[in-house]
C-alpha atoms as a PDB file:
ATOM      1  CA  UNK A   1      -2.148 -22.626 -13.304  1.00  0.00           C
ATOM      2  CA  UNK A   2      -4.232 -20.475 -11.252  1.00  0.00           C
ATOM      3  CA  UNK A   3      -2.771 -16.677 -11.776  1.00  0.00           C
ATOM      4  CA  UNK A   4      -1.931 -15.266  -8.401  1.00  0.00           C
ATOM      5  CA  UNK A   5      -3.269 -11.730  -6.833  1.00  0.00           C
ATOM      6  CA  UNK A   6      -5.409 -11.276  -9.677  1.00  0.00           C
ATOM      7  CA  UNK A   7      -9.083 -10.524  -9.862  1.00  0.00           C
ATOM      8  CA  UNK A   8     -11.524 -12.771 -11.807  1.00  0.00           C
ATOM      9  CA  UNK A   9     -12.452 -10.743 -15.233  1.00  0.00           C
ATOM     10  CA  UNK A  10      -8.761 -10.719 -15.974  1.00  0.00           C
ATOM     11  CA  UNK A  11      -8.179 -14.108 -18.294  1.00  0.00           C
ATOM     12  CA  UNK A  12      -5.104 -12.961 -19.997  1.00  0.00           C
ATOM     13  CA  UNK A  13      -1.451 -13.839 -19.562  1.00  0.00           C
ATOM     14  CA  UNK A  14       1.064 -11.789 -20.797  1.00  0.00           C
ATOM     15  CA  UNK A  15       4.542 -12.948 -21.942  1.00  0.00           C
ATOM     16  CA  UNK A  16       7.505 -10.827 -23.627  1.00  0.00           C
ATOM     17  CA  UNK A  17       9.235 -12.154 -26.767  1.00  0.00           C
ATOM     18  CA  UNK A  18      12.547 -10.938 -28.369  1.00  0.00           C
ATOM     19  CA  UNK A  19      13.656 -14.780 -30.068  1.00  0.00           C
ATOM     20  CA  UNK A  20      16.030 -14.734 -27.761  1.00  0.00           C
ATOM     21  CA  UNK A  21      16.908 -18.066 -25.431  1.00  0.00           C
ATOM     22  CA  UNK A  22      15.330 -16.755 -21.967  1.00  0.00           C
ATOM     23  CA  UNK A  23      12.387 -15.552 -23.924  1.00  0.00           C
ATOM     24  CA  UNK A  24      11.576 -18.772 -25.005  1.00  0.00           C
ATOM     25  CA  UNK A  25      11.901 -19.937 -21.768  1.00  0.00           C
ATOM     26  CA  UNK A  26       9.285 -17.634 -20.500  1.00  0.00           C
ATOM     27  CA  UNK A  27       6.887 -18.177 -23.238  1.00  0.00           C
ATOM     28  CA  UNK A  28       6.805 -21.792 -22.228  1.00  0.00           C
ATOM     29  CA  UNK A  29       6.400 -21.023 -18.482  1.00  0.00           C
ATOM     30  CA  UNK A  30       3.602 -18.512 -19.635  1.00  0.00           C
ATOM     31  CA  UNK A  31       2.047 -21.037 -21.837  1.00  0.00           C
ATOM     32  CA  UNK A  32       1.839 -23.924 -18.886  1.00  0.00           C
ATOM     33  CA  UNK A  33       0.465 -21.159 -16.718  1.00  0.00           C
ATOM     34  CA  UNK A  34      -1.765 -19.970 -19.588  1.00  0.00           C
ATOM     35  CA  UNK A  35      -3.148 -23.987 -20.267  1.00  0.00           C
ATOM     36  CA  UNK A  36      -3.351 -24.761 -16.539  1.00  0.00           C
ATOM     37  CA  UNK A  37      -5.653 -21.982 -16.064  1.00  0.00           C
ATOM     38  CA  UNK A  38      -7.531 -21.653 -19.193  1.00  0.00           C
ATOM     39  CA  UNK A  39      -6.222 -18.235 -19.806  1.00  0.00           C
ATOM     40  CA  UNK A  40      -5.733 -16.574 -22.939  1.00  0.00           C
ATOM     41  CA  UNK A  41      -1.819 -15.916 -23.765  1.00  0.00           C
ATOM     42  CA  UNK A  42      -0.861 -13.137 -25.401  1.00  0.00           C
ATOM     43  CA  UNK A  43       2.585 -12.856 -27.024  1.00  0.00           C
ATOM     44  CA  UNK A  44       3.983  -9.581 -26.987  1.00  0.00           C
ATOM     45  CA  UNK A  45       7.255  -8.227 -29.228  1.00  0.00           C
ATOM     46  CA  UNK A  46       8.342  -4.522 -29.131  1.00  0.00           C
ATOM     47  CA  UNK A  47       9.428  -3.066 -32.226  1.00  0.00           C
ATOM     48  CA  UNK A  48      11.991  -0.524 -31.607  1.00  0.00           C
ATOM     49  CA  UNK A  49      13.458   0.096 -35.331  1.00  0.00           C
ATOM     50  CA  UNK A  50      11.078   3.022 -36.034  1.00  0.00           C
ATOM     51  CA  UNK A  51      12.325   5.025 -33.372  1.00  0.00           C
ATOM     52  CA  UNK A  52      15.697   5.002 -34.823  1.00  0.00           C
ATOM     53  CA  UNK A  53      14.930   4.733 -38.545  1.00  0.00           C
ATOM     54  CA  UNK A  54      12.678   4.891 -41.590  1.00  0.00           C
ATOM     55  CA  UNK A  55      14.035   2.434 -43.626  1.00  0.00           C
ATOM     56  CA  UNK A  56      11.774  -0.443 -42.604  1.00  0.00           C
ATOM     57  CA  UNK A  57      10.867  -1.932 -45.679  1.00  0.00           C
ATOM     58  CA  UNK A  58      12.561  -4.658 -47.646  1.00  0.00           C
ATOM     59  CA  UNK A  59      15.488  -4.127 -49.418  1.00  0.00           C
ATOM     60  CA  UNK A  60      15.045  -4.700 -53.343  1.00  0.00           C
ATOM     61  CA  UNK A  61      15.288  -7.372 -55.243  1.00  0.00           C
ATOM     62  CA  UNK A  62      15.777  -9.305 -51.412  1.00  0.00           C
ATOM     63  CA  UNK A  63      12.594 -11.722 -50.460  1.00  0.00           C
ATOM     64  CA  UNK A  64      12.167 -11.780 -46.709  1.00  0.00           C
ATOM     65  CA  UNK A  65      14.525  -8.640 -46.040  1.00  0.00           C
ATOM     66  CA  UNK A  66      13.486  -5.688 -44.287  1.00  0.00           C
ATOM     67  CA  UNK A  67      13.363  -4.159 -40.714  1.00  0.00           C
ATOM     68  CA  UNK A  68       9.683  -4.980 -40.869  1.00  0.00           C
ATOM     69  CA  UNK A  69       9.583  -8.337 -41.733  1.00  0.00           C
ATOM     70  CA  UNK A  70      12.499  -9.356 -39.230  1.00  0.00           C
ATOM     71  CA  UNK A  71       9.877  -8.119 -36.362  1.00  0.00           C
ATOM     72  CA  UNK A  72       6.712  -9.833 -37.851  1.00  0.00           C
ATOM     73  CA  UNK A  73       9.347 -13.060 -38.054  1.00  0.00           C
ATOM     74  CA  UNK A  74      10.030 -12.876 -34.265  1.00  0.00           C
ATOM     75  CA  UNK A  75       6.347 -12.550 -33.426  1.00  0.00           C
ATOM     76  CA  UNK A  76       5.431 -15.698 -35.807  1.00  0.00           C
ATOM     77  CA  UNK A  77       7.956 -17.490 -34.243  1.00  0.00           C
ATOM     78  CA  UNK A  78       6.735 -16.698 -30.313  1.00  0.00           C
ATOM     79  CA  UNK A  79       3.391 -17.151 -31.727  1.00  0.00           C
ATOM     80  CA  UNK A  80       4.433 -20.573 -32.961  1.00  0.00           C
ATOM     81  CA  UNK A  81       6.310 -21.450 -29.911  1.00  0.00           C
ATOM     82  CA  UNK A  82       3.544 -20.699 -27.475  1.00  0.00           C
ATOM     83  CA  UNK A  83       1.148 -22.492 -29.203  1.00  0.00           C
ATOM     84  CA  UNK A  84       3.225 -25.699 -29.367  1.00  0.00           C
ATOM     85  CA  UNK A  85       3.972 -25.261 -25.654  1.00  0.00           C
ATOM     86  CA  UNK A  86      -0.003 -24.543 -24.843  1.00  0.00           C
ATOM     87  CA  UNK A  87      -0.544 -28.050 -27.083  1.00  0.00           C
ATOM     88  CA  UNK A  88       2.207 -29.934 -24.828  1.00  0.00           C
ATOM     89  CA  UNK A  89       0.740 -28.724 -21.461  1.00  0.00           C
ATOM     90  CA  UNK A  90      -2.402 -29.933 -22.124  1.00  0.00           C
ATOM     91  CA  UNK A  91      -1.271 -33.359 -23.718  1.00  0.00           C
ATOM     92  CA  UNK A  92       0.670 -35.774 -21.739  1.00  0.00           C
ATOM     93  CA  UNK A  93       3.989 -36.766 -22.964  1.00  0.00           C
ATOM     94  CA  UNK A  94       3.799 -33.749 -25.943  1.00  0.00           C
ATOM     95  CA  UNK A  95       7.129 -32.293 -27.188  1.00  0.00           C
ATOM     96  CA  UNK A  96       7.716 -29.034 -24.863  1.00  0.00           C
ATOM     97  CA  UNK A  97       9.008 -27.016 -28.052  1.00  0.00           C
ATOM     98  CA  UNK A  98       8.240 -26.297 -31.415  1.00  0.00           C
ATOM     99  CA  UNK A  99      10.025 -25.285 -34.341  1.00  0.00           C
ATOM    100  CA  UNK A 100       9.768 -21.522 -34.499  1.00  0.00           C
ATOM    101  CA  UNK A 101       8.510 -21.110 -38.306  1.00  0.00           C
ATOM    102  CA  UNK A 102       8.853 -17.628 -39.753  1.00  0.00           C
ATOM    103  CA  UNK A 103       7.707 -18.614 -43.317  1.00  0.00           C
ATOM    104  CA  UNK A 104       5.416 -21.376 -45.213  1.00  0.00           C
ATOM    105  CA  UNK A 105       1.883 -22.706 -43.681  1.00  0.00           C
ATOM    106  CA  UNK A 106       2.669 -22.151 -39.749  1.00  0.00           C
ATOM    107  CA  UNK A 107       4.122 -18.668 -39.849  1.00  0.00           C
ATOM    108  CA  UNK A 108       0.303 -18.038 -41.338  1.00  0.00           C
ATOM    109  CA  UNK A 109      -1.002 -19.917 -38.618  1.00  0.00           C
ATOM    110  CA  UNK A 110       0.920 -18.336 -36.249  1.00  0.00           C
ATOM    111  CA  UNK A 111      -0.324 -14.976 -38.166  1.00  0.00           C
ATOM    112  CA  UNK A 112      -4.095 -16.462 -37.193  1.00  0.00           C
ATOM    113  CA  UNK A 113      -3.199 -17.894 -33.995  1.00  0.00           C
ATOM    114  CA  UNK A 114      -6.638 -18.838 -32.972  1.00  0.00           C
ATOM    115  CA  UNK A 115      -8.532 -18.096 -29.333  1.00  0.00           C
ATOM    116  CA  UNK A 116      -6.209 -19.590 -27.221  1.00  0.00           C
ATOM    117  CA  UNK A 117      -3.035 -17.306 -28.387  1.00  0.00           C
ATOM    118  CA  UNK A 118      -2.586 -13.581 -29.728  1.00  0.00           C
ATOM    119  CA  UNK A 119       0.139 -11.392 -30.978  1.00  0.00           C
ATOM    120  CA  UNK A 120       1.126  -8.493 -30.540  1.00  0.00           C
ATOM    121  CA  UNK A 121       3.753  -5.968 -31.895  1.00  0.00           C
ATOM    122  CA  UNK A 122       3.893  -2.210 -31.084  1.00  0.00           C
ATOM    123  CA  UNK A 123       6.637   0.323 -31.498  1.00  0.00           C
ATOM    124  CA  UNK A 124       8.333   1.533 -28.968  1.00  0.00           C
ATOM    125  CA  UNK A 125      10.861   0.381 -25.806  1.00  0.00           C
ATOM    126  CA  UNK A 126      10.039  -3.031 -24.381  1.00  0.00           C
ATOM    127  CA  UNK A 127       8.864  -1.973 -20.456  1.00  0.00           C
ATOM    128  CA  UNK A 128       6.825   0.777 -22.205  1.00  0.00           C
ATOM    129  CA  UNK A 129       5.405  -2.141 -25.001  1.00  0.00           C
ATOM    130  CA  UNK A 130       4.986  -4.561 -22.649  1.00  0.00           C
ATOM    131  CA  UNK A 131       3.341  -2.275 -19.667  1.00  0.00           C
ATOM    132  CA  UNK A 132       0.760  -1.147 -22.553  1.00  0.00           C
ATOM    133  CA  UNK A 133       0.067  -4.536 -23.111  1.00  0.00           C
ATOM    134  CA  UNK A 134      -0.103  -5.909 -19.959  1.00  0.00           C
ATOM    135  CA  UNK A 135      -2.948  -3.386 -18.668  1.00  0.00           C
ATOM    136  CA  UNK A 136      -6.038  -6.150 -18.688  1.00  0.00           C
ATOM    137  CA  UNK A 137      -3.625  -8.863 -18.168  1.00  0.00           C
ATOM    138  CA  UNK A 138      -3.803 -10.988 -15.001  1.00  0.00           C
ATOM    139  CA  UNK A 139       0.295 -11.563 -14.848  1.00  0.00           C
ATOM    140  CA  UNK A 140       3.107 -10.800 -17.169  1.00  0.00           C
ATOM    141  CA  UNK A 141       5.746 -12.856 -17.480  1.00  0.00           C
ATOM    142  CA  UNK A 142       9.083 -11.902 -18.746  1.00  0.00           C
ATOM    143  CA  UNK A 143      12.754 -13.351 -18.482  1.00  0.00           C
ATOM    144  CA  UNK A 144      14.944 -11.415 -16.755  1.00  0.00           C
ATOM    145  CA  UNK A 145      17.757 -12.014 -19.375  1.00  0.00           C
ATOM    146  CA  UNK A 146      16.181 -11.053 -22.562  1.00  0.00           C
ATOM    147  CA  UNK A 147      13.590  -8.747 -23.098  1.00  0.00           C
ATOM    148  CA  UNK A 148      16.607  -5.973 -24.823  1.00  0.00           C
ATOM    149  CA  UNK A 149      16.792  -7.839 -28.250  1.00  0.00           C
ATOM    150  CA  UNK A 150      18.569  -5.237 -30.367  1.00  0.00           C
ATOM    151  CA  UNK A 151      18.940  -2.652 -27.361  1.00  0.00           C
ATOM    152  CA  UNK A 152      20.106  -5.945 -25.139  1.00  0.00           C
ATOM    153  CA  UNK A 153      22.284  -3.899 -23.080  1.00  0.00           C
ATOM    154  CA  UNK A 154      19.107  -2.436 -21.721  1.00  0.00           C
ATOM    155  CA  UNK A 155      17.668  -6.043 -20.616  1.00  0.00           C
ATOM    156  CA  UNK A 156      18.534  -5.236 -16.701  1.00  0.00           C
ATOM    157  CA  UNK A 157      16.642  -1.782 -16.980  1.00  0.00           C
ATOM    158  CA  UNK A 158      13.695  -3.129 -18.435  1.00  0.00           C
ATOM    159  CA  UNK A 159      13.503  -6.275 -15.834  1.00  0.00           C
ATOM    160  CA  UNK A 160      13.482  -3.323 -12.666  1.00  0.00           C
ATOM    161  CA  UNK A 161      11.541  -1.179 -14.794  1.00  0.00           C
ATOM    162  CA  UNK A 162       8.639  -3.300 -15.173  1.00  0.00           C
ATOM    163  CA  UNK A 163       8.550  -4.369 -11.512  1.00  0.00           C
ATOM    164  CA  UNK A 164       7.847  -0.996  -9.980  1.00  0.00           C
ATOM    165  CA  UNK A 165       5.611  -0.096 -13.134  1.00  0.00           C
ATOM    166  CA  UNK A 166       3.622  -3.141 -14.259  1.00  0.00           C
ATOM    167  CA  UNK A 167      -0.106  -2.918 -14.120  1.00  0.00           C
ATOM    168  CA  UNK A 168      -0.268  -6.361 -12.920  1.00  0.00           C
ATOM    169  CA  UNK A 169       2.119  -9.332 -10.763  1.00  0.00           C
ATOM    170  CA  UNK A 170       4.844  -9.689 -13.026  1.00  0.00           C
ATOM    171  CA  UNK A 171       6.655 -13.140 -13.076  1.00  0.00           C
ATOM    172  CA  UNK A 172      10.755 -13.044 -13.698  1.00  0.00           C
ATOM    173  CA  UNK A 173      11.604 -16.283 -15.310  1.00  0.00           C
ATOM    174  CA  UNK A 174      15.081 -17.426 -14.609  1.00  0.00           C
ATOM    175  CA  UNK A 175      14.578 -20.957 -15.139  1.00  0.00           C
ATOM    176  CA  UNK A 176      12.825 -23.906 -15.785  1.00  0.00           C
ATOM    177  CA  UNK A 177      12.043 -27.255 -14.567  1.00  0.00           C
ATOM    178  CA  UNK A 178      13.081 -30.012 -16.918  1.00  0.00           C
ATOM    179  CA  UNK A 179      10.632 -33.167 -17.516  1.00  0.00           C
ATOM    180  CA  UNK A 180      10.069 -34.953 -14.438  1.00  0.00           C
ATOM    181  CA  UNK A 181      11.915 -32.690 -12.110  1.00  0.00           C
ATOM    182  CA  UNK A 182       9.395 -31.912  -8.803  1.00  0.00           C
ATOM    183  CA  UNK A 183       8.712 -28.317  -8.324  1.00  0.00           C
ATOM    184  CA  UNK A 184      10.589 -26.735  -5.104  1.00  0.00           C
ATOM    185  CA  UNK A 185       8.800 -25.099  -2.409  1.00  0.00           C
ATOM    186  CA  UNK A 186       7.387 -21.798  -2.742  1.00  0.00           C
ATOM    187  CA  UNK A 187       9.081 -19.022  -0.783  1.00  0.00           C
ATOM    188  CA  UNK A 188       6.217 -16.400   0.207  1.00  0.00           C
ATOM    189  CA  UNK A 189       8.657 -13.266   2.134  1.00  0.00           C
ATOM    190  CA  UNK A 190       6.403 -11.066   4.408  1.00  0.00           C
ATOM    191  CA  UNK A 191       7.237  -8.406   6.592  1.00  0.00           C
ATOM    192  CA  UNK A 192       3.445  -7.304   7.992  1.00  0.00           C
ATOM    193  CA  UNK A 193       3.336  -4.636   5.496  1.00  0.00           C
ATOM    194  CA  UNK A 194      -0.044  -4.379   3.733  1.00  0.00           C
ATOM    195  CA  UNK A 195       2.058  -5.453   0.564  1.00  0.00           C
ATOM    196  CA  UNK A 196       2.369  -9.379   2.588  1.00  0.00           C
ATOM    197  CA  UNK A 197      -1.317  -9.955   2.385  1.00  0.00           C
ATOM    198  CA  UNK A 198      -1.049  -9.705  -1.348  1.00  0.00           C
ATOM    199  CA  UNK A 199       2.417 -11.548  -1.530  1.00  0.00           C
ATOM    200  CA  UNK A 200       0.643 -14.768   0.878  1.00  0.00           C
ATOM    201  CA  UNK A 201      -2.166 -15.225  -1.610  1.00  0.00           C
ATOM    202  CA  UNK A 202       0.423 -15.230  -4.490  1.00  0.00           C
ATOM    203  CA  UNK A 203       2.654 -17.843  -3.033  1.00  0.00           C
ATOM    204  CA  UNK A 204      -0.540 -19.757  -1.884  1.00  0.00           C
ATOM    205  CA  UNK A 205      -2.144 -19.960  -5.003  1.00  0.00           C
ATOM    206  CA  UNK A 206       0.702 -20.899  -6.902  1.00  0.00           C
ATOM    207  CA  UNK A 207       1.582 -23.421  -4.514  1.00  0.00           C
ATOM    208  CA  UNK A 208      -0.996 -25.078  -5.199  1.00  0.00           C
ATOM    209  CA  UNK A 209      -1.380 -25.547  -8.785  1.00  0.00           C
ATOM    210  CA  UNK A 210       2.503 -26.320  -8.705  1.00  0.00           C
ATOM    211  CA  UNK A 211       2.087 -28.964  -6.323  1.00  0.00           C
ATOM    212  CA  UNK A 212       4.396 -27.332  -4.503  1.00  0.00           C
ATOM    213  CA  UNK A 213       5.198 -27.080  -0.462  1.00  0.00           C
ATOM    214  CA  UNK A 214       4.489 -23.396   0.486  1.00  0.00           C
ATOM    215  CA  UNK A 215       7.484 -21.457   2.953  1.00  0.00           C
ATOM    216  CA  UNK A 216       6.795 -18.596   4.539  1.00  0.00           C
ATOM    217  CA  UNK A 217       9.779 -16.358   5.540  1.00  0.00           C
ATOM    218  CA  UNK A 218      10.607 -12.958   7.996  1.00  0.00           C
ATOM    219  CA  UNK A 219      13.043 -11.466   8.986  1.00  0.00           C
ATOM    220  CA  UNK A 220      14.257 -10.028  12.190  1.00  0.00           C
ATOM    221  CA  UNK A 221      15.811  -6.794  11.876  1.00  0.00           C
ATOM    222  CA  UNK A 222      16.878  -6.154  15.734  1.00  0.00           C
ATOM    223  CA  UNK A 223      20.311  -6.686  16.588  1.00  0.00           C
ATOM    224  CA  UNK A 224      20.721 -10.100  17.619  1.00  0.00           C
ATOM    225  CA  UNK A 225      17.380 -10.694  18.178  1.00  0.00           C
ATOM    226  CA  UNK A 226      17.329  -9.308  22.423  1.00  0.00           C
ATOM    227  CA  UNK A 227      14.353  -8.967  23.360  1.00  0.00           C
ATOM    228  CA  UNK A 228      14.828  -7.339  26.426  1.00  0.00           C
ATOM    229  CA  UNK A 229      16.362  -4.568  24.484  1.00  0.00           C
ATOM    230  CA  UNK A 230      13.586  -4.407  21.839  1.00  0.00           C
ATOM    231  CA  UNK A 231      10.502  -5.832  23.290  1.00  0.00           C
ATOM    232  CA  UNK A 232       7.871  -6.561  21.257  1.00  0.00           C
ATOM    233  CA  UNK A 233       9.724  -5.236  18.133  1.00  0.00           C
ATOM    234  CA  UNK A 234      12.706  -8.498  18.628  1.00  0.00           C
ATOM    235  CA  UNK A 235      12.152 -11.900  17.966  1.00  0.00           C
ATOM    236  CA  UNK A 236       8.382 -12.552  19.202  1.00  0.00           C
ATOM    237  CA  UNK A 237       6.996 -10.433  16.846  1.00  0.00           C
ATOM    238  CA  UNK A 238       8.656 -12.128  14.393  1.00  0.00           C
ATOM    239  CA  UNK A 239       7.008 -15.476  15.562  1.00  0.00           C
ATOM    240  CA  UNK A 240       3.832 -13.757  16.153  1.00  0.00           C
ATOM    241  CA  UNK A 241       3.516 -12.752  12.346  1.00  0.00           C
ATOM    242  CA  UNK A 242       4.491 -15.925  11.337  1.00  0.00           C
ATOM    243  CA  UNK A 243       1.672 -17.082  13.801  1.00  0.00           C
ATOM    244  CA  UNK A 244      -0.527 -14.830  11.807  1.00  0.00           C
ATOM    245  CA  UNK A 245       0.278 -15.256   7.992  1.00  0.00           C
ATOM    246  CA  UNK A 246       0.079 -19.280   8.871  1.00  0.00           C
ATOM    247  CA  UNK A 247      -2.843 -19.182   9.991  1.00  0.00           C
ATOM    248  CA  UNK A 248      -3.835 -17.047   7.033  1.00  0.00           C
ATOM    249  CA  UNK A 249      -2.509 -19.403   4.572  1.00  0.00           C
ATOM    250  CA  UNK A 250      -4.177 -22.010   6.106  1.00  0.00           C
ATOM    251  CA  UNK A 251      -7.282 -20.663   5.503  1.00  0.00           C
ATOM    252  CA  UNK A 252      -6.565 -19.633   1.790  1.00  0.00           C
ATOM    253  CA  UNK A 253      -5.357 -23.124   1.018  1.00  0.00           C
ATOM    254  CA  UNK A 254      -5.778 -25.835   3.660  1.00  0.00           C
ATOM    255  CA  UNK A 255      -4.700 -28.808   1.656  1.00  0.00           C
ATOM    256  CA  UNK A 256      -1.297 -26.765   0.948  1.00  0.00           C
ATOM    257  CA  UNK A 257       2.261 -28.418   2.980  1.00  0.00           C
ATOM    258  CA  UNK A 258       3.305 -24.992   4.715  1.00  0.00           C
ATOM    259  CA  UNK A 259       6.136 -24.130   7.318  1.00  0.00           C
ATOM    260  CA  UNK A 260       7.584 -21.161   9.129  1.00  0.00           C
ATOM    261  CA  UNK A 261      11.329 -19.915   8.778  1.00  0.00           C
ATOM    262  CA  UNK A 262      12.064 -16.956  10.970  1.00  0.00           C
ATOM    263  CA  UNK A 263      15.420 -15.228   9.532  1.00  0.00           C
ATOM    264  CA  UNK A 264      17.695 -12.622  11.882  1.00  0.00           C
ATOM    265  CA  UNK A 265      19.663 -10.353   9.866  1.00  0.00           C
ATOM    266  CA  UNK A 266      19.935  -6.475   8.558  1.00  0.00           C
ATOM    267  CA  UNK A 267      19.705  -7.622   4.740  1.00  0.00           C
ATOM    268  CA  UNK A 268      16.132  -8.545   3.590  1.00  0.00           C
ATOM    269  CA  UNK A 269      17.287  -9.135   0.512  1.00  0.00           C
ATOM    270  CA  UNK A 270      19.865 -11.434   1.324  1.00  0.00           C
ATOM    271  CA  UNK A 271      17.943 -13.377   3.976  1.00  0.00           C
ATOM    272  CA  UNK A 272      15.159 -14.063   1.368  1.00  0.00           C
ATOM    273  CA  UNK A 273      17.799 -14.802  -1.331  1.00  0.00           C
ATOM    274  CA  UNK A 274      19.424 -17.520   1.550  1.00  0.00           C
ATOM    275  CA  UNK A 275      15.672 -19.047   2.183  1.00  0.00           C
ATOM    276  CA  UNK A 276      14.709 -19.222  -1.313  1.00  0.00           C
ATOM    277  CA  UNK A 277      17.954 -20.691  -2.263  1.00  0.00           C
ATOM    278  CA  UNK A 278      16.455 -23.938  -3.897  1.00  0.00           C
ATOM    279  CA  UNK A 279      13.106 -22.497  -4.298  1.00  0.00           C
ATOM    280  CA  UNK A 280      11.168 -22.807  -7.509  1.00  0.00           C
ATOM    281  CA  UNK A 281       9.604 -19.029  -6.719  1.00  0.00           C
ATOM    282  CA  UNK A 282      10.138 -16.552  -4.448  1.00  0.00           C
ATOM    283  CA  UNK A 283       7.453 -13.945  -3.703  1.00  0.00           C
ATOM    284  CA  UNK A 284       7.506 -10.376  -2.952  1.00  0.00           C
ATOM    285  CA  UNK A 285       5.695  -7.256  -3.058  1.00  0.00           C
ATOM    286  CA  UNK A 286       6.349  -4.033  -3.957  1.00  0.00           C
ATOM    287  CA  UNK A 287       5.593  -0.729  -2.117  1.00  0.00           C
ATOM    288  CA  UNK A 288       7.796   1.967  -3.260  1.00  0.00           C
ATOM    289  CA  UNK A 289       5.510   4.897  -4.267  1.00  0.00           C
ATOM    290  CA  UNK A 290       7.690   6.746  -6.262  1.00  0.00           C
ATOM    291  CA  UNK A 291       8.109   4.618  -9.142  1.00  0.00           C
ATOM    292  CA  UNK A 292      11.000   2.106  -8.820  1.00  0.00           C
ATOM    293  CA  UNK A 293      11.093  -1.506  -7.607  1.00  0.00           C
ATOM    294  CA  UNK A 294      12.337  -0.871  -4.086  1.00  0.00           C
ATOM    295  CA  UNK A 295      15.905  -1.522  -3.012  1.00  0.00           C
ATOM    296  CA  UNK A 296      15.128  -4.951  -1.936  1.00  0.00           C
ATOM    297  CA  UNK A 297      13.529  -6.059  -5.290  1.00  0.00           C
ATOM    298  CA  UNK A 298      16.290  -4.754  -6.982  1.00  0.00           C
ATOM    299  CA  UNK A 299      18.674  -6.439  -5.216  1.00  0.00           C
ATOM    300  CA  UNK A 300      16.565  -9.818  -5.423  1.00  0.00           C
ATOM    301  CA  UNK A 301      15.896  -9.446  -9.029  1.00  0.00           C
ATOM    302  CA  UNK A 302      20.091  -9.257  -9.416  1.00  0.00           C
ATOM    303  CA  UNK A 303      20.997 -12.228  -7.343  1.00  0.00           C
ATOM    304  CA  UNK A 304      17.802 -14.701  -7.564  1.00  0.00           C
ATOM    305  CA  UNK A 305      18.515 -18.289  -8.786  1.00  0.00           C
ATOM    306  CA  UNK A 306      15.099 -19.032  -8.584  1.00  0.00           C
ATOM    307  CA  UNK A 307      11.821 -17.507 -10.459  1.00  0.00           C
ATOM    308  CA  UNK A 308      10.493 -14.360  -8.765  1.00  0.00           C
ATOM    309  CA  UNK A 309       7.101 -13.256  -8.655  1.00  0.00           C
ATOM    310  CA  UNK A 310       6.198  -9.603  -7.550  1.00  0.00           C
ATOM    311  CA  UNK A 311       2.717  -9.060  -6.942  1.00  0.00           C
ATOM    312  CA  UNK A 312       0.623  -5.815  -6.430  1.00  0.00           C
END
C-alpha cells in the first residue's frame, strides 16, 4: 500500500507489538501495507520491566527464564510474524500467519530479520517507545486493544496518547478483513479546516491501493439546517465544501469511485461514527495544539467499528 500524508524519504512503517491478539492483528495489517508499498517494517516492543525492577536476568538453574528473555521472546515472535505476513502479501494464496517461534533456527532468524523487517525493543512506556520509534516512520500502526501488555490497563491511554503525539499518521487497527472479503469504502471526514486537506489525501491514497470506493463526509452544525437563519454558514456551505474537496479528490485520484454525504447534526463524532458505520477506514485529522487528540478523536477512537486513520 501506498502510505498516506507522508512525504517521499520516509520508507518505514511502524507497528507496535505486545504478543497480544490485536497486536498481531496490526502487525499483519502493517506488513500488507509494508509489502504493498515496498516499505521497510519495523517491529517495535516496549520493555517496561526496568522501570519497576532490577531483577531482569534469568533465574538459576531455569533455561529461558528471566524478565529479559520474556521481552526478546515477544520481539522474535512479532519479528517472526511480520515476516511471514510480508511473505503471504506478496505470494498469492500464502498462509496469512506464522508460527511465532521464540527459540530454535527462526527465533535467530527473526534475531537477523533481514532488509525487509527490523526490531526493536527500548525501555520505557509504550506511547513514549513507540513515538521514539516512529520519528522517521511514514505511519505507525497500532491496535487500539493491545499495546498495555503487562500495564494493559493502560491500553486506552496509550491509543489517545499516541494520536495527539505521534510524529507521523497513526493507523488504529480494530479489525481485519478475512480472505476474500472486499474492502469497504473509505470514509474521508472534513470540516474545511486546514487539517481536511491532509485527511482527503489520506483517504484518497488509501483508497486506492485498497481498491476501495472513497466517501467523503461533513457535517452541518446549524440547527436544522435554515438557511435563512444562518446564511451561508447552513446547509450550502456544506454542499459547497463538498463541491470543493470532490473536486479535489478528483484531481488527486481520478480513477477513484467517490461520493458526497452531507450529515446535519451537533455531534461530529457521532455523525462520522453513523457514516463510517461499515467502512473499512475512517479518516480524520487532528488539530488540537495543546497536546491531546481532540474531543472528537477521542470519542471516535472509543466507539469506531472500523479502522481509523489520523493523519497530520
Amino acid at each position: 500500500m501506498t502510505a498516506p500524508a507522508a512525504g517521499p524519504e520516509r520508507t518505514t512503517v511502524a507497528v507496535g507489538y505486545d504478543g497480544s491478539e490485536a497486536a498481531k492483528e496490526a502487525v499483519q495489517w502493517a506488513a500488507q501495507y509494508a509489502a504493498a508499498g515496498n516499505y521497510r517494517l519495523r517491529v517495535v516492543h516496549a520493555w517496561v520491566w526496568p522501570m519497576f525492577t532490577k531483577k531482569l536476568g534469568p533465574v538459576k538453574g531455569v533455561e529461558g527464564s528471566g524478565l529479559r528473555h520474556s521481552a526478546e521472546a515477544i520481539l522474535a515472535e512479532g519479528l517472526d510474524l511480520a515476516g511471514a505476513a510480508l511473505a503471504a502479501a506478496r505470494t498469492p494464496g500464502a498462509a496469512t500467519a506464522a508460527e511465532p517461534a521464540t527459540d530454535g533456527p527462526a527465533a535467530e532468524a527473526a534475531a537477523e530479520p533481514g532488509p525487509d523487517v527490523e526490531g526493536v525493543m527500548e525501555t520505557g512506556l509504550p506511547a513514549a517507545v513507540l513515538r521514539d520509534a516512529a520519528q522517521d516512520a511514514r505511519l505507525l500502526v497500532v491496535s487500539s486493544r493491545g499495546l498495555g501488555g503487562v500495564l494493559g490497563q493502560l491500553a486506552g491511554s496509550v491509543c489517545l496518547d499516541l494520536a495527539g503525539s505521534s510524529p507521523c499518521p497513526l493507523m488504529v487497527i480494530r479489525r481485519l478483513r478475512g480472505p476474500g472479503e472486499a474492502a469497504g469504502a473509505v470514509v474521508a471526514g472534513i470540516d474545511g479546516t486546514s487539517r481536511s486537506s491532509a485527511a482527503l489525501a489520506g483517504a484518497a491514497r488509501l483508497a486506492g491501493v485498497l481498491g476501495a470506493t472513497l466517501q467523503i463526509v461533513t457535517i452541518d452544525q446549524s440547527r436544522g439546517g435554515n438557511r435563512e437563519m444562518h446564511g451561508r454558514h447552513g446547509p450550502m456551505q456544506g454542499r459547497e465544501l463538498l463541491d470543493h474537496a470532490l473536486e479535489e479528490a478528483r484531481n488527486l485520484a481520478p480513477h477513484l469511485s467517490i461520493s458526497v454525504v452531507l450529515r446535519q447534526g451537533h455531534a461530529a463524532s457521532k455523525e462520522l461514527l453513523a457514516a463510517a458505520g461499515d467502512a473499512e477506514v475512517l479518516v480524520i485529522g487532528t488539530h488540537n495544539r495543546e497536546g491531546g487528540p481532540g474531543n472528537t478523536v477521542t470519542a471516535i477512537l472509543n466507539k469506531a467499528r472500523c479502522n481509523v486513520l489520523i493523519t497530520r
